[in-house]
Protein backbone atom coordinates (compact mmCIF):
# COMPACT_ATOMS: atom_id res chain seq x y z
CA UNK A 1 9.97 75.38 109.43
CA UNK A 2 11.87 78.05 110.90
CA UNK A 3 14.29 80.59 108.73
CA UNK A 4 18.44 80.05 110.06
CA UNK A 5 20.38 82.97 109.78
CA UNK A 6 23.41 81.42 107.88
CA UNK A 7 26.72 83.63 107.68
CA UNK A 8 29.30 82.46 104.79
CA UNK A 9 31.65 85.17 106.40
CA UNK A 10 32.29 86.73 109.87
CA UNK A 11 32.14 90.30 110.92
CA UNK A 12 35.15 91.91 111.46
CA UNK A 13 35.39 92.82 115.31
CA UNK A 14 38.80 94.42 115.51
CA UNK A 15 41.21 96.16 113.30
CA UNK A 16 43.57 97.81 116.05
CA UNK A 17 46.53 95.92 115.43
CA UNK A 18 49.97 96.29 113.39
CA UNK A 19 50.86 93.34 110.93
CA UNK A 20 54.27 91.90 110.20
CA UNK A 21 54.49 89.74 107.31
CA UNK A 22 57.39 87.46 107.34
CA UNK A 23 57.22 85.85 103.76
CA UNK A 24 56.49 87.15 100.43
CA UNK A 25 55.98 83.75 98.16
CA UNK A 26 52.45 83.28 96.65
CA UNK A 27 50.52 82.43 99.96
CA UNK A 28 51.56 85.82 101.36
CA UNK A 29 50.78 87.54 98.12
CA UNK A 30 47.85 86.15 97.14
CA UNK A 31 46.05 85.44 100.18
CA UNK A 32 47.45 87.02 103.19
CA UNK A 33 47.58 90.41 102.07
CA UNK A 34 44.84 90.36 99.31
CA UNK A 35 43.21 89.35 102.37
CA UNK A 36 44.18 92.08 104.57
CA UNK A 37 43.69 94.83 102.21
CA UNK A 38 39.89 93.54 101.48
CA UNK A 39 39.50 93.31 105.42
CA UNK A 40 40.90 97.06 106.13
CA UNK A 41 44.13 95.46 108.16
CA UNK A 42 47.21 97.67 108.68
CA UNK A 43 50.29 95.67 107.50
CA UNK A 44 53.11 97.76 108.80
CA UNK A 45 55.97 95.90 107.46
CA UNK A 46 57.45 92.87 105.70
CA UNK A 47 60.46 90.99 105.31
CA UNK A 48 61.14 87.44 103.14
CA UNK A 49 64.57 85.07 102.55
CA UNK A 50 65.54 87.97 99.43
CA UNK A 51 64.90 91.64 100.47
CA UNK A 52 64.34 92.36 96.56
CA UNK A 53 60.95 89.86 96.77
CA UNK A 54 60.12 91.49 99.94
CA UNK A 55 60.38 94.95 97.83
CA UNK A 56 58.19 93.78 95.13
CA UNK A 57 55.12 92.98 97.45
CA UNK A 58 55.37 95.62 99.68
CA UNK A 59 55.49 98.31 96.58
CA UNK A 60 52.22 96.30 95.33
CA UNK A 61 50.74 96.57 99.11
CA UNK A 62 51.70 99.87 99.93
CA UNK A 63 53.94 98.24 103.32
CA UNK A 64 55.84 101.63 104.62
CA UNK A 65 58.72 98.90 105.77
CA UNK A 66 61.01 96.39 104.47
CA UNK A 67 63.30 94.77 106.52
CA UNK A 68 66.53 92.61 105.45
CA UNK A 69 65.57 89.71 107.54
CA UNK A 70 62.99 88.09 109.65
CA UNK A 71 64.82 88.21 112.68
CA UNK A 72 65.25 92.29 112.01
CA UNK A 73 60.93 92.46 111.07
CA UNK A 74 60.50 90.70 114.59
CA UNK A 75 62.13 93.17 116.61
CA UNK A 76 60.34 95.97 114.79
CA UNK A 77 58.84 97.48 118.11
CA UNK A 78 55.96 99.57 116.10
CA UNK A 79 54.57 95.98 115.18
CA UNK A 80 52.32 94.15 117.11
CA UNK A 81 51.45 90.76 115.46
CA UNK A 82 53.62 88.68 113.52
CA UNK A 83 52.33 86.67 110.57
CA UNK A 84 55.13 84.00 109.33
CA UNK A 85 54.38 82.51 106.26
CA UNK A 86 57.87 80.15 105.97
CA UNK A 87 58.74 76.51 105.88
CA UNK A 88 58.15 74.49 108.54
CA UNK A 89 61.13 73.63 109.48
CA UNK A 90 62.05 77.26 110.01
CA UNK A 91 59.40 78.27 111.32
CA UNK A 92 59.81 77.35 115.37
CA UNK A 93 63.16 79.19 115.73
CA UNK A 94 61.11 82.26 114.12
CA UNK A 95 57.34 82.21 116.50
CA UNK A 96 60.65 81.58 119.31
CA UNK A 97 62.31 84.44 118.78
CA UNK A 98 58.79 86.36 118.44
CA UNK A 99 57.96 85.33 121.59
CA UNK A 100 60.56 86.92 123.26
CA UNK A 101 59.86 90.43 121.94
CA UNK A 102 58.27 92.22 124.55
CA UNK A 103 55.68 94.28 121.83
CA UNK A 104 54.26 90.96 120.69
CA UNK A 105 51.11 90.59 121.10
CA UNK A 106 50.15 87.73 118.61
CA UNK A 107 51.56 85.31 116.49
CA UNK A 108 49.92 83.71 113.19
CA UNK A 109 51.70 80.73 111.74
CA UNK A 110 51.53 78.39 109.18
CA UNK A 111 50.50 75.06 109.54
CA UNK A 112 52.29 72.38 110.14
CA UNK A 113 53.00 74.13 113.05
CA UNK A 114 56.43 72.19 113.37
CA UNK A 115 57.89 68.98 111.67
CA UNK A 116 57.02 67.19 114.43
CA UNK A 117 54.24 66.36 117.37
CA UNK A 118 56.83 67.14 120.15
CA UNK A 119 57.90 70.51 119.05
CA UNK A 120 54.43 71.82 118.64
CA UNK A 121 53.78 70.71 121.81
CA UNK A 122 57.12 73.00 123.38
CA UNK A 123 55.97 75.67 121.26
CA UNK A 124 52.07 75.25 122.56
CA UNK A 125 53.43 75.34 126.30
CA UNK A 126 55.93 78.13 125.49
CA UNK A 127 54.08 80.13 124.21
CA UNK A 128 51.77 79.81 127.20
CA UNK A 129 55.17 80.27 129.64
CA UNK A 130 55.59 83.23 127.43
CA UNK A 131 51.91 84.82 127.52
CA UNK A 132 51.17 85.39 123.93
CA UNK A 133 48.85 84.45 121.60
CA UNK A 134 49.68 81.41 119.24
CA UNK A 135 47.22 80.97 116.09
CA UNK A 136 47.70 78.63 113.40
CA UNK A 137 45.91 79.31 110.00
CA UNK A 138 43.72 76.30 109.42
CA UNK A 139 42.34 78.44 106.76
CA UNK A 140 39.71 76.16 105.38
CA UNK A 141 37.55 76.33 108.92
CA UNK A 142 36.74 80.23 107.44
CA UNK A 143 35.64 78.82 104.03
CA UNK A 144 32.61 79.77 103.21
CA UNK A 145 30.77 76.55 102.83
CA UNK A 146 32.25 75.07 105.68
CA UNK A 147 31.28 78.09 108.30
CA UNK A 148 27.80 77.76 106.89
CA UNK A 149 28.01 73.65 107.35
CA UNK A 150 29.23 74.37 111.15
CA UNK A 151 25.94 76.20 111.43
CA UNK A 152 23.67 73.81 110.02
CA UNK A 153 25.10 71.03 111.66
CA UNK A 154 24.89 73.00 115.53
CA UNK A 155 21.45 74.15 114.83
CA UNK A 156 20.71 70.17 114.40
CA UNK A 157 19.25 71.07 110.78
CA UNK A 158 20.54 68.18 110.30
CA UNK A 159 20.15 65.89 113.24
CA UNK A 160 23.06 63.63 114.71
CA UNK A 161 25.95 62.98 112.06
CA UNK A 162 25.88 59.53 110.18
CA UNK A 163 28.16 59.75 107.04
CA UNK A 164 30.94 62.78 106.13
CA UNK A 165 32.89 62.50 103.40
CA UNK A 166 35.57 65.02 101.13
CA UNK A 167 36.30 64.45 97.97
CA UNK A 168 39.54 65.45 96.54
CA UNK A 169 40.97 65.08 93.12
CA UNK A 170 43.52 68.33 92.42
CA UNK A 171 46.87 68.65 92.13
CA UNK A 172 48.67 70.92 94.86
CA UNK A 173 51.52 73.18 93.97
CA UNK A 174 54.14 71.05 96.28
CA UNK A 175 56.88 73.82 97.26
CA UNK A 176 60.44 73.14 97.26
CA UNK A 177 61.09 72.83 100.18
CA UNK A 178 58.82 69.76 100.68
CA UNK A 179 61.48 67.69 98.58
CA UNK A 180 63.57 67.72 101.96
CA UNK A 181 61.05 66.33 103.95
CA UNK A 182 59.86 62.57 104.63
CA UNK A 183 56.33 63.59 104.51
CA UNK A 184 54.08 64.98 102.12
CA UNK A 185 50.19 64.69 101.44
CA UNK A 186 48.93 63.94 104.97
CA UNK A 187 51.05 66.78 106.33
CA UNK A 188 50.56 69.62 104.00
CA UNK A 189 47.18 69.26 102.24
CA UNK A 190 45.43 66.21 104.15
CA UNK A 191 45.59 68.14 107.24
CA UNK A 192 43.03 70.96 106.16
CA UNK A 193 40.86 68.43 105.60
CA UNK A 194 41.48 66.38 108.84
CA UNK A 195 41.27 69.86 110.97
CA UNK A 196 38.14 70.70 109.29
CA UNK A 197 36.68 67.36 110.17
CA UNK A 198 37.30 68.09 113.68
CA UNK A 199 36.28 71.29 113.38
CA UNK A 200 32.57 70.03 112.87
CA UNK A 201 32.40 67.12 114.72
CA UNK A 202 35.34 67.25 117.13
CA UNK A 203 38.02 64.47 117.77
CA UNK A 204 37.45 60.95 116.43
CA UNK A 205 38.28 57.85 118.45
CA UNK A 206 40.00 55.82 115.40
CA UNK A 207 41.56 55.96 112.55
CA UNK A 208 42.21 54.16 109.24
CA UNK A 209 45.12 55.83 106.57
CA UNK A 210 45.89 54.21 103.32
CA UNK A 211 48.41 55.57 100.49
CA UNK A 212 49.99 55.09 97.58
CA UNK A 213 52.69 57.35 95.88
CA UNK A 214 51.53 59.87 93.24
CA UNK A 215 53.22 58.89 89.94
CA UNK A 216 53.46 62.81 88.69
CA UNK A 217 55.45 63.34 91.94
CA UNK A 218 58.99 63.35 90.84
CA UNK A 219 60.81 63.54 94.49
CA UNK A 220 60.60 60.62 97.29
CA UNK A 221 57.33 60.35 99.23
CA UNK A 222 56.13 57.99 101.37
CA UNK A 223 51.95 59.74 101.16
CA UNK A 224 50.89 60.71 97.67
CA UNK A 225 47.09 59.94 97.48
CA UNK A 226 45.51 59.11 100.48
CA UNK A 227 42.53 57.88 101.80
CA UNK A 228 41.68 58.38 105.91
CA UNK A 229 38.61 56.66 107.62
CA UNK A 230 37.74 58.35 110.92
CA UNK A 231 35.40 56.62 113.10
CA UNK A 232 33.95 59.37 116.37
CA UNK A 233 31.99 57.93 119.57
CA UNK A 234 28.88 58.69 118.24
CA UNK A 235 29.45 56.40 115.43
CA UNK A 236 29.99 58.72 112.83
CA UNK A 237 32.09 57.77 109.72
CA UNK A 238 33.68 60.48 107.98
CA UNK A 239 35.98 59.81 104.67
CA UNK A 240 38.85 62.27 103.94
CA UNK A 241 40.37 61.59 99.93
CA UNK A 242 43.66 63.65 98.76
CA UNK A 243 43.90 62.04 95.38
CA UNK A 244 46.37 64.60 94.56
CA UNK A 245 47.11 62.58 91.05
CA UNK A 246 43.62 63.07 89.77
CA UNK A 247 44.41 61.75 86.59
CA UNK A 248 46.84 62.20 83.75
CA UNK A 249 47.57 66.30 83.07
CA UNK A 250 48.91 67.13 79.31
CA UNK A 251 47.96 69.43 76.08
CA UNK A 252 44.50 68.38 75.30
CA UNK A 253 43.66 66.76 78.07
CA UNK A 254 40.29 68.32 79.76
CA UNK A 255 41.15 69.38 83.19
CA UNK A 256 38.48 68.46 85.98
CA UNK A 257 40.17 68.98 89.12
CA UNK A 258 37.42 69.02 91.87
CA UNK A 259 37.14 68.97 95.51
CA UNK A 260 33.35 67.61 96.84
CA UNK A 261 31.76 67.14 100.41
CA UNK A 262 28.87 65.62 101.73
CA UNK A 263 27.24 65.58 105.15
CA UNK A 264 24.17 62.80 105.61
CA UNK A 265 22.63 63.07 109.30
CA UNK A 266 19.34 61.40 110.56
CA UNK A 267 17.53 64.76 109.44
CA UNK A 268 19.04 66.07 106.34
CA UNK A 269 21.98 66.44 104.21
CA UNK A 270 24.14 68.67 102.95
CA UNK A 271 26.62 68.42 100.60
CA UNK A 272 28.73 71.22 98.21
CA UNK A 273 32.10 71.80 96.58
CA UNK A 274 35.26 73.73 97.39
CA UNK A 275 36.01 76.12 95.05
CA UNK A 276 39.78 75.61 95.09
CA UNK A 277 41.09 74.78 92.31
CA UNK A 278 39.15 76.30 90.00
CA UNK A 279 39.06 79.73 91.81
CA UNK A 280 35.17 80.17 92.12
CA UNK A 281 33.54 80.20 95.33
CA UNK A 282 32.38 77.32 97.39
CA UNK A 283 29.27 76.00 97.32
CA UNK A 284 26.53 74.73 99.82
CA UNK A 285 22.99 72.75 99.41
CA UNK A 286 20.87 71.39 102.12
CA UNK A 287 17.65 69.47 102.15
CA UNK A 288 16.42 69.37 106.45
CA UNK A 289 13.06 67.26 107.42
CA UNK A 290 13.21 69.75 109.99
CA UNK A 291 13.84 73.65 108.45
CA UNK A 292 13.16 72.76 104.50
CA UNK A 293 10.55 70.23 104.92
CA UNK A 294 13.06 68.17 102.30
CA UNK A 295 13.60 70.82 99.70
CA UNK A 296 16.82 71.75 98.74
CA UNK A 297 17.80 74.95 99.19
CA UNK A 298 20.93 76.79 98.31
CA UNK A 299 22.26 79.73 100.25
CA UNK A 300 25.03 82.30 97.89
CA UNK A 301 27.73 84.10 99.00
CA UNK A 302 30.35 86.03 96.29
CA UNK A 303 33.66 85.56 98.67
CA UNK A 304 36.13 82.54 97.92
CA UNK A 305 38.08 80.24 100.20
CA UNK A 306 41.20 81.91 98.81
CA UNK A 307 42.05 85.14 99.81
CA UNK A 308 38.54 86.15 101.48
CA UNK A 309 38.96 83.17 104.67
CA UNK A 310 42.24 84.66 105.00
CA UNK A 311 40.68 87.96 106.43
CA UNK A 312 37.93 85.40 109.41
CA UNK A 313 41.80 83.80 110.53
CA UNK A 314 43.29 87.50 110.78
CA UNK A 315 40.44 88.66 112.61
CA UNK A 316 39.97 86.10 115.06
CA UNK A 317 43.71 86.95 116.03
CA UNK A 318 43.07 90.23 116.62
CA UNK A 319 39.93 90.32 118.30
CA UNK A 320 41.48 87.66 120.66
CA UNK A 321 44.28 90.38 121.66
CA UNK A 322 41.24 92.73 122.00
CA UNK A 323 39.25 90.79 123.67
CA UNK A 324 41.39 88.42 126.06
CA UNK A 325 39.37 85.58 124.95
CA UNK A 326 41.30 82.42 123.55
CA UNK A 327 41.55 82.59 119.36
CA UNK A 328 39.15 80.47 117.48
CA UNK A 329 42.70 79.07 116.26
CA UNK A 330 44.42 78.11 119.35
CA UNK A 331 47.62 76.01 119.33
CA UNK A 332 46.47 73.60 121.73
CA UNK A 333 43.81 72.94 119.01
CA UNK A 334 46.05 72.40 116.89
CA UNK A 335 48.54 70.33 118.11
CA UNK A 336 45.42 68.09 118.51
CA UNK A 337 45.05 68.37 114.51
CA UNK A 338 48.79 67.57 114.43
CA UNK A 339 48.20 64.59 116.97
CA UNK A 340 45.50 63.39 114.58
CA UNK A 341 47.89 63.77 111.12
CA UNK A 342 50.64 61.65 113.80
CA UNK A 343 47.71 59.21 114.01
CA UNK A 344 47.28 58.98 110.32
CA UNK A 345 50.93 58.01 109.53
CA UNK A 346 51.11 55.73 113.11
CA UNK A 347 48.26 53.84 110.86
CA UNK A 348 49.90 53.71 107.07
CA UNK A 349 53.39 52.61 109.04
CA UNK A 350 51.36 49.59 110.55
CA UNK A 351 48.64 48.69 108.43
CA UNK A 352 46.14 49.02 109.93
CA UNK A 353 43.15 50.95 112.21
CA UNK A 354 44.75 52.55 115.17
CA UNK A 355 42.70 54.25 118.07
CA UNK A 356 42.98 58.19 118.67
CA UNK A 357 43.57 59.14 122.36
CA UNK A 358 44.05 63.19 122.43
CA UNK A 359 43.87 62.85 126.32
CA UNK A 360 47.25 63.67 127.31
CA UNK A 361 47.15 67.00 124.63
């Protein structure tokens, strides 16, 4: 048996570089810049749809600058990287109009990228035309238990991949917004676990999406809860579950939102829990014929998913602009995340499995 050096959380490489936050709702507030003040980032200004919101958090912060509008932040020449936490369907105009600012260095946005394949594609290549940085903030890759799963599983602590599943059964706070769209679960919480699936074991050759509506859903929606089978060359199954009903929710009624995963390979398994929604950090247990000699063993970390992750997707960003190297959260990865999502939907509109060709992204 040999000792692995697992990591929950990465070092922070690079600090050099000015933050504009364009939003001020609760994934700004809580995460972002909780996020950014436990990782030492300098946030040098902010700016949200009311300037009055925007005034609220950056008082809390300590942000020197408010502006009235996005548009004004983004031309804000003392600022370097632009971190847009809006609605989708505002969002392309905004990394657009970022990329034409000569001081932009980097751009962090929100996932879904864009409301559809095709514009995250233009935005991919423009942003290439355009030589800037494009991130996306599939968050859940810098969870803790899923950084230390990556490990395990390239180590080969647990030998080839057989079986993946996640496990969902919370209820998501759907924004607004969302009531204008015609897609829901598959695009806005199925996708972290869909991106994280690739994350570990890359792009799967086929897939299989089934739905239903969620009855405590009041607006139209095509995906409420929804179940995706991937299938990957080597044969590996992996289940993804958003049962985003999880059960009836009223006075009295003991809560036990959850979200499990499991990992069974040909020489181990792991499996653990993420620790949203119930705010306490994830959690990771492995049993290896090779490193444990089939003991389970149980590595601890204090940091959550939410903020702490928030500060590993900041920092690749800005040791990318450091660095010159590509971001660990590249757009053209994630337009293949978006490609697989398209997939998903491709398969619930025809009933049935469909294959999953990423060669032409």
């Amino acid at each position: 048996m040999t000792a692995l050096n697992l990591t929950a959380d990465p070092v922070i490489r690079c600090r050099d570089y000015r933050i504009g936050a364009i939003g001020a709702g609760m994934i700004m507030a809580e995460c972002h810049l909780e996020a950014y003040r436990l990782g030492g980032f300098t946030v040098g200004a902010i700016a949200s749809r009311t300037r009055k919101k925007a005034e609220e958090i950056a008082t809390r912060y300590g942000i020197a600058s408010v502006h009235d509008t996005p548009e004004a932040l983004i031309a804000d020449a003392s600022l370097d990287i632009i971190d847009i936490a809006y609605p989708p369907h505002l969002q392309p105009a905004l990394i657009r109009h970022a990329l034409r600012q000569p001081h932009i260095k980097g751009i962090l946005a929100q996932k879904p990228l864009a409301l559809s394949l095709e514009e995250a594609r233009a935005l991919r290549d423009e942003a290439k035309a355009a030589g800037k940085i494009l991130s996306v903030n599939q968050n859940m890759r810098y969870d803790q238990s899923m950084r230390v799963l990556k490990q395990l599983l390239d180590h080969g602590a647990l030998g080839e991949p057989v079986f993946a599943q996640i496990d969902m059964h919370a209820i998501p706070h759907w924004q607004g917004f969302l009531q204008g769209y015609d897609r829901l679960t598959l695009s806005n919480m199925s996708v972290h676990h869909l991106d994280v699936l690739r994350f570990l074991f890359g792009d799967p050759s086929e897939v299989t999406t089934v739905t239903r509506t969620d009855p405590r859903t009041e607006f139209a929606h095509q995906d409420g809860i929804v179940s995706t089978m991937l299938r990957f060359p080597s044969g590996l199954l992996a289940l993804s579950l958003e049962d985003v009903w999880s059960g009836p929710r009223a006075e009295g009624y003991a809560d036990d939102q959850h979200i499990n995963w499991r990992v069974e390979g040909t020489e181990g398994v792991a499996k653990g829990t993420i620790g949203w929604p119930t705010g306490a950090p994830s959690t990771l247990t492995y049993a290896s014929r090779k490193e444990t000699g089939g003991a389970w063993v149980s590595p601890e970390w204090d940091t959550m998913w939410f903020p702490h992750a928030f500060i590993g997707v900041m920092e690749q960003l800005q040791w990318a602009i450091h660095s010159g190297e590509a971001p660990a959260l590249s757009v053209a990865d994630n337009v293949r995340t978006m490609a697989l999502v398209e997939a998903a939907y491709r398969s619930i509109d025809e009933a049935r499995t469909v294959a999953h060709d990423i060669s032409q992204d």
